[in-house]
Every structure is written in structure tokens, then in C-alpha cells.
C-alpha atoms as a PDB file:
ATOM      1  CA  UNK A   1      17.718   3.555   5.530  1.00  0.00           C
ATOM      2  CA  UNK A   2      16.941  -0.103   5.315  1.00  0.00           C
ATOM      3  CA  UNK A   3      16.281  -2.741   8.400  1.00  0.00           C
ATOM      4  CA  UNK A   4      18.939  -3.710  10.042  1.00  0.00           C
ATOM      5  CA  UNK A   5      21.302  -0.216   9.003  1.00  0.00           C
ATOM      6  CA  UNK A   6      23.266   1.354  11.669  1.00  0.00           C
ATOM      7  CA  UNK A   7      22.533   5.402  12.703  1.00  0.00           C
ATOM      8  CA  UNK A   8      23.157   8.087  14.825  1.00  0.00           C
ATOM      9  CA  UNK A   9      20.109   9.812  16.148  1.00  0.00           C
ATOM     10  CA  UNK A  10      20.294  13.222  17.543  1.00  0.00           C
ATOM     11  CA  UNK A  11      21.683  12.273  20.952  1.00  0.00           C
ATOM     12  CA  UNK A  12      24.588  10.732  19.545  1.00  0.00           C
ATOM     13  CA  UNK A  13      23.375   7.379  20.505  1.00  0.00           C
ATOM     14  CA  UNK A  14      23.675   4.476  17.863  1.00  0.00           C
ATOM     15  CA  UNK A  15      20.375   2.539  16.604  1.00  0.00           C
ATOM     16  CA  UNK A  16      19.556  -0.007  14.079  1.00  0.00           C
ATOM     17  CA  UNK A  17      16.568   0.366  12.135  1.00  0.00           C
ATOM     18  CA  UNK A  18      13.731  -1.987  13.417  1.00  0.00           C
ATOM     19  CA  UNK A  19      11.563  -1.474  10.014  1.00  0.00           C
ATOM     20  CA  UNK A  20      11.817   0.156   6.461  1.00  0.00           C
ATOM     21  CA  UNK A  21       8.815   0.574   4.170  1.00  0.00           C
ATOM     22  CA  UNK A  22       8.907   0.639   0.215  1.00  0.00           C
ATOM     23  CA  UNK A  23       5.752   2.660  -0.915  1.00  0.00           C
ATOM     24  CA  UNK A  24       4.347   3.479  -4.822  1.00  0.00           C
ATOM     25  CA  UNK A  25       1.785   5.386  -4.149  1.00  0.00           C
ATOM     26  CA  UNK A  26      -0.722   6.637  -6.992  1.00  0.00           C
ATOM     27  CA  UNK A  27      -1.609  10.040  -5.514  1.00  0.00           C
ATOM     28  CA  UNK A  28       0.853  12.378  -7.763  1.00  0.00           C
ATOM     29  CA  UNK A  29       0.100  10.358 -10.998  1.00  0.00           C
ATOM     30  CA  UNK A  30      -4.068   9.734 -10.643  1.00  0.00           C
ATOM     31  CA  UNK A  31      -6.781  12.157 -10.052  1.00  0.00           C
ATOM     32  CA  UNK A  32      -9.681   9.816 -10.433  1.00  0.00           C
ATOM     33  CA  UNK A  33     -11.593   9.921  -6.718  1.00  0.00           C
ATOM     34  CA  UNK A  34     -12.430   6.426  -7.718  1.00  0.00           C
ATOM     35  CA  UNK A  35     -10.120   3.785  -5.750  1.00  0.00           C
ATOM     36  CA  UNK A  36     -10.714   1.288  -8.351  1.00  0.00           C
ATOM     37  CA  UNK A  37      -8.890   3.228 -10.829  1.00  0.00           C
ATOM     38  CA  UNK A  38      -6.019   3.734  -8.584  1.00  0.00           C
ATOM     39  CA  UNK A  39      -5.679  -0.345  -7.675  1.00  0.00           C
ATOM     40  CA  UNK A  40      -5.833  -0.831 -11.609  1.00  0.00           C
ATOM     41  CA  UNK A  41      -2.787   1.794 -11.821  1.00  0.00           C
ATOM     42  CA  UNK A  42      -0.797   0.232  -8.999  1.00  0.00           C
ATOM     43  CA  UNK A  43      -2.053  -3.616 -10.314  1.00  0.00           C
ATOM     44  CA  UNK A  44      -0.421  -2.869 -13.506  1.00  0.00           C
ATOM     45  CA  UNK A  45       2.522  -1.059 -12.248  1.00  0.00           C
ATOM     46  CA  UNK A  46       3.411  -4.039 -10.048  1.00  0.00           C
ATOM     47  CA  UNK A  47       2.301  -7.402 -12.377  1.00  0.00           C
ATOM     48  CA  UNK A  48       5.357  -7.251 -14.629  1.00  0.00           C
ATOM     49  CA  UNK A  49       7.706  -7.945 -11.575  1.00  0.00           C
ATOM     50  CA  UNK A  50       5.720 -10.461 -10.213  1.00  0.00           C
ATOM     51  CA  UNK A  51       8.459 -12.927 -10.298  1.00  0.00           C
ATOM     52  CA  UNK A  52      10.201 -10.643  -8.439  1.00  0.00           C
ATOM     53  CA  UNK A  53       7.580 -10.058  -5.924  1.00  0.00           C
ATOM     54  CA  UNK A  54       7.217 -13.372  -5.265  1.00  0.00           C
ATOM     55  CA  UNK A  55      10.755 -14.109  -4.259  1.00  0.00           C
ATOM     56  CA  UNK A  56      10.654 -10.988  -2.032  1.00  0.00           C
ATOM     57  CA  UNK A  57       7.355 -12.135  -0.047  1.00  0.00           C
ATOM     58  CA  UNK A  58       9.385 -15.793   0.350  1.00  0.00           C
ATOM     59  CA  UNK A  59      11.471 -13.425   3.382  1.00  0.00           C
ATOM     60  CA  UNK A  60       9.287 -14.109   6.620  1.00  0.00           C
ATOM     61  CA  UNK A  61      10.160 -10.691   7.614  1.00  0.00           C
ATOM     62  CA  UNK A  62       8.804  -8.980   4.817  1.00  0.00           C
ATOM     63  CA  UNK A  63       4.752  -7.931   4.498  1.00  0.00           C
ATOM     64  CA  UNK A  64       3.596  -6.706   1.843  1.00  0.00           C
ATOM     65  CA  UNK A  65       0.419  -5.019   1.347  1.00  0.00           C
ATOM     66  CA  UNK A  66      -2.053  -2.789  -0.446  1.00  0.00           C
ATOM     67  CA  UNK A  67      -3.464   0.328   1.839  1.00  0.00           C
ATOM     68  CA  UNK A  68      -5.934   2.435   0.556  1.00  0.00           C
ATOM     69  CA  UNK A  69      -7.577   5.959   2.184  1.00  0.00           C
ATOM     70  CA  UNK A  70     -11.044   6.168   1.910  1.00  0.00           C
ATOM     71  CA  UNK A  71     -12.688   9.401   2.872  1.00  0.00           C
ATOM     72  CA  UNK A  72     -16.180  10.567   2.786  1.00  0.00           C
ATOM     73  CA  UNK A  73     -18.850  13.471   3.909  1.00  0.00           C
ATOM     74  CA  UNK A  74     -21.679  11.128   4.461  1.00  0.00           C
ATOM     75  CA  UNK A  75     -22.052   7.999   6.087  1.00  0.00           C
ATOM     76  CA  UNK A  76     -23.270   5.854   3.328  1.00  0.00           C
ATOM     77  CA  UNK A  77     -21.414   4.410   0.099  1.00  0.00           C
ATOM     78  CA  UNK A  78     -17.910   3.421   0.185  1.00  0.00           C
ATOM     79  CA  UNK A  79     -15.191   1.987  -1.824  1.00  0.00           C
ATOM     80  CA  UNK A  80     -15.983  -0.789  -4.221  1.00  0.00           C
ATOM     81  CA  UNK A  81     -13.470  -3.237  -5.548  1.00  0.00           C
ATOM     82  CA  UNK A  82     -13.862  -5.461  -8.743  1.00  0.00           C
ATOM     83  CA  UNK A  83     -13.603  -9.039  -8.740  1.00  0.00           C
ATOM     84  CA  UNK A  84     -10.888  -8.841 -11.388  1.00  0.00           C
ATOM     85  CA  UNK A  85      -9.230  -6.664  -9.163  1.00  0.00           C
ATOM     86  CA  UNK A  86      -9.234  -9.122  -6.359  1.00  0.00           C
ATOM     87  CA  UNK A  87      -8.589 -12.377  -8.109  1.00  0.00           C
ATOM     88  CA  UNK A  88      -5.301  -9.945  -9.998  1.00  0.00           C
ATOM     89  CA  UNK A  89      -4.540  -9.084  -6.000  1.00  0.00           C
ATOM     90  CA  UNK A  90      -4.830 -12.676  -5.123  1.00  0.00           C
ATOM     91  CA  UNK A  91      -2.024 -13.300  -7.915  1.00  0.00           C
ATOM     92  CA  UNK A  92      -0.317 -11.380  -6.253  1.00  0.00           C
ATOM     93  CA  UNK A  93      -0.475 -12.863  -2.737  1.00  0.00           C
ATOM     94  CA  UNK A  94      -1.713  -8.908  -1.482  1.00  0.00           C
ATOM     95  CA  UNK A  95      -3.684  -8.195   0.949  1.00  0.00           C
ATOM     96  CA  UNK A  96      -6.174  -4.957   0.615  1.00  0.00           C
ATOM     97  CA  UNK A  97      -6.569  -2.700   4.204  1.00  0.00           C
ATOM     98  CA  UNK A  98      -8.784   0.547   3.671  1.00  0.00           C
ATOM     99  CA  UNK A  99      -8.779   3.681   6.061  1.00  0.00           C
ATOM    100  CA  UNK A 100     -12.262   4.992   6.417  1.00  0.00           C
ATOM    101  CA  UNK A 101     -12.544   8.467   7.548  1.00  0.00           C
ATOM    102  CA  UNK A 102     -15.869  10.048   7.459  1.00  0.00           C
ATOM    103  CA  UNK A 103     -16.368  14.027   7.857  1.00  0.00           C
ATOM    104  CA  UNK A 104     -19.582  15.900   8.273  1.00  0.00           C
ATOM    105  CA  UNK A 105     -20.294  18.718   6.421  1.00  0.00           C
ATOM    106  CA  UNK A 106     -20.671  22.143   8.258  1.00  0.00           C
END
């Protein structure tokens, strides 16, 4: 469903849908536990339609973003991102959010 689509829900009463996401996500196509090789996957996934993804960000309603999941047993260390892979990001007009979770080992 996309914003602004009509639906039943389970109750039988009708709703529009407030917000839709569009996700690529790297997880089923990298196994690399380093996130710079996942941004460089996405990066080059996404550059060839930048035209495109500049006309799409022109919609105020839109936001478009990078999130990345970060998680790690110890409490020290933590992702790294290359200036390349900002200034290509930058291009872009992305933003870059990380989830940190950290775990302790038992």
C-alpha cells in the first residue's frame, strides 16, 4: 500500500495509509560484517537513478534516508565510514542514521 491508499482493517473500519516506506536493503545480497562495504553496494545500486532520486526528494513529504544496524559485543570500535562514501552520500542529498546495539558476552 502506498500513502494516501484506502483499506479495510480487521474491524471493518476504513483507513488511509498515513506512511509507506521503500527499502533496498543489502542483507540477502552482502555478507561482509563491514558496513562500509554494504554503503558501497547500496551507493552504487542507487547512483545511476540519481536523476530520478532527485526529482523524488523535490516532494516535501518524502524523506529519504540511509539506516544502518550496528551491533557489537564490546564497547569499543564502531562503524567507520569513508570520506568518499560521504561526499558520494552528499551527492545524493542522504542522510546516514546508525543503530548501535551493544551485547555482552556471557
Amino acid at each position: 500500500m502506498v500513502f494516501g491508499d484506502e483499506f479495510t482493517n480487521v474491524r471493518g473500519m476504513i483507513r488511509k495509509v498515513k506512511c509507506s516506506i521503500w527499502e533496498l536493503s543489502s542483507n540477502d545480497f552482502m555478507e561482509s560484517r563491514d558496513i562500509r562495504d554494504h554503503i558501497d553496494w547500496l551507493l552504487d545500486k542507487i547512483e545511476p537513478r540519481s536523476k530520478e532520486l532527485k526529482k523524488l526528494q523535490e516532494n516535501p513529504d518524502l524523506t529519504m534516508c540511509i539506516y544502518c544496524t550496528w551491533r557489537a559485543k564490546r564497547g569499543y570500535g564502531g562503524p567507520v565510514l569513508w570520506p568518499s562514501q560521504m561526499k558520494r552520500m552528499s551527492d545524493l542529498n542522504l542522510e546516514c542514521s546508525f543503530d548501535a546495539y551493544f551485547f555482552t558476552e556471557d
